[in-house]
N, C-alpha and C. Protein backbone atom coordinates (compact mmCIF):
# COMPACT_ATOMS: atom_id res chain seq x y z
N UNK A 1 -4.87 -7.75 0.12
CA UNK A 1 -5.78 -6.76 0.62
C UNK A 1 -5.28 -6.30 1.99
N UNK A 2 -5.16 -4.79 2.01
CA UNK A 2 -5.64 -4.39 3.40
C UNK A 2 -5.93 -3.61 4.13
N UNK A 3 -6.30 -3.80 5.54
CA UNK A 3 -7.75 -3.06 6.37
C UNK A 3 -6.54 -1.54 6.73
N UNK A 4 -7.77 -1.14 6.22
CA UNK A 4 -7.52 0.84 6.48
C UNK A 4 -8.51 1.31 7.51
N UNK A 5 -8.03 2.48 7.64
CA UNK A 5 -9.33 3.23 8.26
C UNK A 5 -9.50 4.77 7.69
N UNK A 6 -10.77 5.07 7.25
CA UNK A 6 -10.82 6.26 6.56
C UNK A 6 -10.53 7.30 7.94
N UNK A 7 -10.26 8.95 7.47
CA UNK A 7 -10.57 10.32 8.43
C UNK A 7 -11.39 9.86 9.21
N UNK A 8 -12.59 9.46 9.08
CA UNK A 8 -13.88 9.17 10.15
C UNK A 8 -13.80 7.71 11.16
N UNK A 9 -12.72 7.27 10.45
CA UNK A 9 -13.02 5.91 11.07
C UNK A 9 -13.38 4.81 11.00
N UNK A 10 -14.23 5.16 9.83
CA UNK A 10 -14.45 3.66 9.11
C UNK A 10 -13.44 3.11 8.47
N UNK A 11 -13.98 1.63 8.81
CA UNK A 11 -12.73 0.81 8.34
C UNK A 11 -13.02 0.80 6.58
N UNK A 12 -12.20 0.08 5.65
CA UNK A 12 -12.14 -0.60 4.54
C UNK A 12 -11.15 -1.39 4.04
N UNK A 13 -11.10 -1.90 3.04
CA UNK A 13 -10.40 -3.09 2.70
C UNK A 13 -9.79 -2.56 1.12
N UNK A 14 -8.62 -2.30 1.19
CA UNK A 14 -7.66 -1.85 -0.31
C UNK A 14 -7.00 -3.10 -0.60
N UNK A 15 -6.81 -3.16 -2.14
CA UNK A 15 -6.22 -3.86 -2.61
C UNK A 15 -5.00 -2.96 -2.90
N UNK A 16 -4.17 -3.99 -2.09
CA UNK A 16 -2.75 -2.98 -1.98
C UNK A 16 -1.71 -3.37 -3.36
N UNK A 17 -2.03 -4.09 -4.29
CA UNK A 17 -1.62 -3.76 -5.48
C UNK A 17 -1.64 -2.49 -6.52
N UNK A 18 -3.14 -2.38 -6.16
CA UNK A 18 -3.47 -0.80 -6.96
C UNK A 18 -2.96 0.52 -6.44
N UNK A 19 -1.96 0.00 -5.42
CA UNK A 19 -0.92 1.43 -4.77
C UNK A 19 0.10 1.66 -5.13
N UNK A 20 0.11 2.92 -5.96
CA UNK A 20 1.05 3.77 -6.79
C UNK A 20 2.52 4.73 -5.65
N UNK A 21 2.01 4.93 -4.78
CA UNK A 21 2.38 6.21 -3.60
C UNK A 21 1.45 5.96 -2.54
N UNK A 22 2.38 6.24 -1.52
CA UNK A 22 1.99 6.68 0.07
C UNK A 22 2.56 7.58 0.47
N UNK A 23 2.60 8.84 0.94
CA UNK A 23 2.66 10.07 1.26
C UNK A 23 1.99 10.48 2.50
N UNK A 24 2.81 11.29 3.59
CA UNK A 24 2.44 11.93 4.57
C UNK A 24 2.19 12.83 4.42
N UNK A 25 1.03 13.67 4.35
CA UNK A 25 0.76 15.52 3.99
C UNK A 25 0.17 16.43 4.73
N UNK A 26 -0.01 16.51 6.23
CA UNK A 26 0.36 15.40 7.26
C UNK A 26 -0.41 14.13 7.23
N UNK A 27 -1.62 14.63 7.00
CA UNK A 27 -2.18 13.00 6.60
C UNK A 27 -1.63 12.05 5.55
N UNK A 28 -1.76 10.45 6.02
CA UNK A 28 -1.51 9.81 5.30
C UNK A 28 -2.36 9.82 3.56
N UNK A 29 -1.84 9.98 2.85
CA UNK A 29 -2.46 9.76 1.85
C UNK A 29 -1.89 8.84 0.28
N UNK A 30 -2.60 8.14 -0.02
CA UNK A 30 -2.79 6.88 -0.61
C UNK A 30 -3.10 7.18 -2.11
N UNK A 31 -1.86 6.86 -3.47
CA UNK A 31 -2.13 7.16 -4.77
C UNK A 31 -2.34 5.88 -5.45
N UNK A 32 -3.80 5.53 -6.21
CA UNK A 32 -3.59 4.34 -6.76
C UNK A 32 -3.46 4.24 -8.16
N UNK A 33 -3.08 3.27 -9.11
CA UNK A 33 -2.63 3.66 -10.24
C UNK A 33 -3.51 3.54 -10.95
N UNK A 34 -5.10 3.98 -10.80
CA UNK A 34 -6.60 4.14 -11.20
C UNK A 34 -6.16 6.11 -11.63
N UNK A 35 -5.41 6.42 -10.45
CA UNK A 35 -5.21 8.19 -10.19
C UNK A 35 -6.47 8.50 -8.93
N UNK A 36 -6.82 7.64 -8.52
CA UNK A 36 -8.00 7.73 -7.56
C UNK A 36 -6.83 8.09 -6.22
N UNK A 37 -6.89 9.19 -5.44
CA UNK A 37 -6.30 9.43 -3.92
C UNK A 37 -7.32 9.19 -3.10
N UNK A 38 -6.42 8.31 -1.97
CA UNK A 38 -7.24 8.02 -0.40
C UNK A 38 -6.60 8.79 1.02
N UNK A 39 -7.58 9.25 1.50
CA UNK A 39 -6.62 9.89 2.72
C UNK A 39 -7.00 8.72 3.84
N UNK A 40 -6.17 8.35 4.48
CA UNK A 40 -6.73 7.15 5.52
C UNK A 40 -6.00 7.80 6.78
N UNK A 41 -6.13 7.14 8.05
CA UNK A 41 -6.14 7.54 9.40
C UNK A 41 -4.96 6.79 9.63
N UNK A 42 -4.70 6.06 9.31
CA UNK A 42 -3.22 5.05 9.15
C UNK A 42 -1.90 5.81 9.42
N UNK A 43 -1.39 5.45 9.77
CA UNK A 43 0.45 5.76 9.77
C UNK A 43 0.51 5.65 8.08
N UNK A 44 1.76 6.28 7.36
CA UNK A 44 2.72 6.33 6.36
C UNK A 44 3.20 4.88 6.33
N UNK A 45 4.36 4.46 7.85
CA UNK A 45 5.05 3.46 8.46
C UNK A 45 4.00 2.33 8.26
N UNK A 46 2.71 2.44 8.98
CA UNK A 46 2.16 1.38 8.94
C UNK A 46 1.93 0.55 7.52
N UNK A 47 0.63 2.00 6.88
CA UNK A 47 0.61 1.24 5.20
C UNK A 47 1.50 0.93 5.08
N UNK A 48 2.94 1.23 4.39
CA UNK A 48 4.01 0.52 3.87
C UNK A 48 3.96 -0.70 4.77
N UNK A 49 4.10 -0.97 5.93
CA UNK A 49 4.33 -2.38 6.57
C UNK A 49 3.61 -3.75 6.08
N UNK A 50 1.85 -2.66 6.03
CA UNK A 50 0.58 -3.92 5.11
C UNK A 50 0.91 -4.42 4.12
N UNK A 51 1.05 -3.37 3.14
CA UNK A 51 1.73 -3.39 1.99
C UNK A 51 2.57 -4.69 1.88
N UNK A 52 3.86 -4.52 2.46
CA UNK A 52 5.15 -5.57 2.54
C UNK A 52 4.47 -6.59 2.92
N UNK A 53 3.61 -6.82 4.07
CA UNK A 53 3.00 -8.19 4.23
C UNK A 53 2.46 -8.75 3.72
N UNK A 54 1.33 -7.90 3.06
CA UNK A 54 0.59 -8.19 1.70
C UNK A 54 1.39 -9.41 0.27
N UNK A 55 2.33 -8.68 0.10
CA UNK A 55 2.86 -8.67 -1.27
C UNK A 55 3.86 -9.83 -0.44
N UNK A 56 4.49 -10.28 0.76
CA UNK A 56 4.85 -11.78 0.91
C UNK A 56 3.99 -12.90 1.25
N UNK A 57 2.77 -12.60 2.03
CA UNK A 57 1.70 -13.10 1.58
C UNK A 57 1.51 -13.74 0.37
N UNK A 58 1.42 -12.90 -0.64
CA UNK A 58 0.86 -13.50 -2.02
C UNK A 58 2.05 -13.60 -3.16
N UNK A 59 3.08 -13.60 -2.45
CA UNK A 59 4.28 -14.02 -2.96
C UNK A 59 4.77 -13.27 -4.55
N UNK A 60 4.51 -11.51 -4.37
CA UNK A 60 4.58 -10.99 -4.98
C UNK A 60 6.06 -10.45 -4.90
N UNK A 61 6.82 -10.03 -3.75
CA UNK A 61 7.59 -9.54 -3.04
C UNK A 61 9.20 -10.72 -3.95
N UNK A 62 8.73 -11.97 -3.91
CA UNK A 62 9.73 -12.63 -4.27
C UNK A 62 9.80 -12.51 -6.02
N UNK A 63 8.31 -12.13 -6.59
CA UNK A 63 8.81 -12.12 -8.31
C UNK A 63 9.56 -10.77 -8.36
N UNK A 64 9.36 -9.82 -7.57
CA UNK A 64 10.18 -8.41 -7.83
C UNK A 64 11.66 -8.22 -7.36
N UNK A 65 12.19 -9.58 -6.78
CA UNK A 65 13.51 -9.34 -6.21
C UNK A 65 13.73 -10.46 -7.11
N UNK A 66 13.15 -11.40 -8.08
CA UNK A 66 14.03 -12.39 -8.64
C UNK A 66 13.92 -11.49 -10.43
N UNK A 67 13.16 -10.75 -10.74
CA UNK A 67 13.36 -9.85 -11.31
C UNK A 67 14.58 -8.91 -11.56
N UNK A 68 14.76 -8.58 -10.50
CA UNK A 68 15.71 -7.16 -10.47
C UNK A 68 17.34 -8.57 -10.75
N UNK A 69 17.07 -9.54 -10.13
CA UNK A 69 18.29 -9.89 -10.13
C UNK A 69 18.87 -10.26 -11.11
N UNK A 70 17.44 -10.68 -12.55
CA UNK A 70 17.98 -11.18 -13.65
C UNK A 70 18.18 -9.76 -14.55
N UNK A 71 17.94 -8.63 -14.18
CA UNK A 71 18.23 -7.37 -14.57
C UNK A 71 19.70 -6.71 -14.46
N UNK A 72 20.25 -7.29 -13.55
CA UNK A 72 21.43 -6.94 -13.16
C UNK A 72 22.70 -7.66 -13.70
């Protein structure tokens, strides 16, 4: 999970698995693979950073690189 902040400011809490795309338009905006879009107040840079922390956190980051390797 992690903490966003909507246009207004309010915070919320994404489950950063259900993220398809992150896109600057100039706003950041957020595609999840529901097809549901979020525009958040966030950096581009940042989400992606949560994201990455997220997914070593919960030790997702390591099944997708031991993946690719038995792909290769």
């Amino acid at each position: 999970m992690i903490n966003l902040k909507r246009l207004n400011g309010d915070p919320f809490i994404l489950n950063a698995v259900l993220i398809e795309q992150v896109q600057s338009l100039p706003d950041t905006t957020i595609s999840l693979t529901n097809g549901k879009i979020i525009v958040v107040k966030d950096e581009a840079s940042e989400v992606t950073r949560m994201i990455t922390d997220y997914y070593q956190l919960i030790g997702l980051q390591q099944v997708h690189r031991k993946a690719g390797e038995e792909n290769e």
